[in-house]
Protein backbone atom coordinates (compact mmCIF):
# COMPACT_ATOMS: atom_id res chain seq x y z
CA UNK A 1 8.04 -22.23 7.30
CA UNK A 2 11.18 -22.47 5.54
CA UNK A 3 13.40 -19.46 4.68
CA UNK A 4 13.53 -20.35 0.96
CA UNK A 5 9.16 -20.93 1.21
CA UNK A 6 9.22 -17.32 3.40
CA UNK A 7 10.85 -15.51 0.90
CA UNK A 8 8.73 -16.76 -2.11
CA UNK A 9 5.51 -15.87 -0.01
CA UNK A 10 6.34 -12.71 0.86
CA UNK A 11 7.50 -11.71 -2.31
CA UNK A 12 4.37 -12.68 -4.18
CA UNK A 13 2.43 -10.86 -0.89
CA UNK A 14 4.76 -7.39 -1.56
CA UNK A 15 3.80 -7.73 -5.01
CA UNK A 16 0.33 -8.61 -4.46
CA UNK A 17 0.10 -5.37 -2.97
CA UNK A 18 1.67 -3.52 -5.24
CA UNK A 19 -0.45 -4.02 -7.70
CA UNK A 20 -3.31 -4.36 -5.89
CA UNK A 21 -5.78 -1.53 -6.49
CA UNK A 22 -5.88 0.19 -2.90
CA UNK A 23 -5.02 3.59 -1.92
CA UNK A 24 -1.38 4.02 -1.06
CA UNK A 25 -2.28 5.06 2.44
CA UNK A 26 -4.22 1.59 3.21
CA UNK A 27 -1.04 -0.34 1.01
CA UNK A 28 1.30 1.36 3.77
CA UNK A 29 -0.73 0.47 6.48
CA UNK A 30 -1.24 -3.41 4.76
CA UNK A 31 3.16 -3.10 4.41
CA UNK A 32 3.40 -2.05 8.04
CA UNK A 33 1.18 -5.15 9.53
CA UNK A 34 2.92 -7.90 7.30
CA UNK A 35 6.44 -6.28 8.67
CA UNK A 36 4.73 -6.44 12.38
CA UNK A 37 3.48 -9.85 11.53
CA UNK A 38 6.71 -11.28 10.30
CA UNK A 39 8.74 -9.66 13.29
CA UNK A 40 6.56 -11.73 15.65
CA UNK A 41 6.45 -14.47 13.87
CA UNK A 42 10.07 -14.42 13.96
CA UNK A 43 10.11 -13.90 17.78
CA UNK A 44 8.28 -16.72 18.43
CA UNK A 45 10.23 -19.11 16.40
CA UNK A 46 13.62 -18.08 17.62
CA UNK A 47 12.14 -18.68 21.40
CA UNK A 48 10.55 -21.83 20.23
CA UNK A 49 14.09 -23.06 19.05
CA UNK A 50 15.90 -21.63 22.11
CA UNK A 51 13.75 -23.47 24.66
CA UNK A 52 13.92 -26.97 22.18
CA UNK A 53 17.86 -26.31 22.38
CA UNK A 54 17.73 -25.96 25.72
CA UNK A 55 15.20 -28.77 26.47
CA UNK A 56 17.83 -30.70 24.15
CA UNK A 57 21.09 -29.83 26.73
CA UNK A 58 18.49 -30.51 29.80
CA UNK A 59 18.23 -34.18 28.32
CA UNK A 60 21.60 -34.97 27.73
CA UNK A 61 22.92 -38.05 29.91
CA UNK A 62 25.55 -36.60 32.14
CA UNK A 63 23.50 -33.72 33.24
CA UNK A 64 23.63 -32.57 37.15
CA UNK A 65 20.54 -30.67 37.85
C-alpha cells in the first residue's frame, strides 16, 4: 500500500477507535496490535524490496558470480 493510502487508513482506524465505544483498556490493547501490525508489515516490505534490489543487481549484464 502506498504511503499517502497508509496514512489515510490508519488515520480513519486511530479515529475509529477513538470513538469507538470500548473500554480504554481493550482501545490500548486494539492501539498496541495495529502498532505491532504495522511494524511487521513494514518489515516485510523493506525485505521484500531489499531482496527485489538485490535480485535487480544479480541480473545486471556484466555480473561475475
Amino acid at each position: 500500500m502506498r504511503k499517502a493510502n497508509r496514512k489515510t487508513v490508519n488515520d480513519a482506524i486511530y479515529q475509529w477507535l477513538a470513538e469507538g465505544r470500548i473500554s480504554e483498556h481493550d482501545r490500548q490493547r486494539a492501539e498496541y496490535a495495529l502498532r505491532d501490525a504495522e511494524a511487521i508489515v513494514d518489515a516485510v516490505i523493506w525485505v521484500k524490496e531489499r531482496i527485489a534490489s538485490l535480485g535487480a543487481m544479480l541480473l545486471k549484464p556484466g555480473f561475475k558470480h
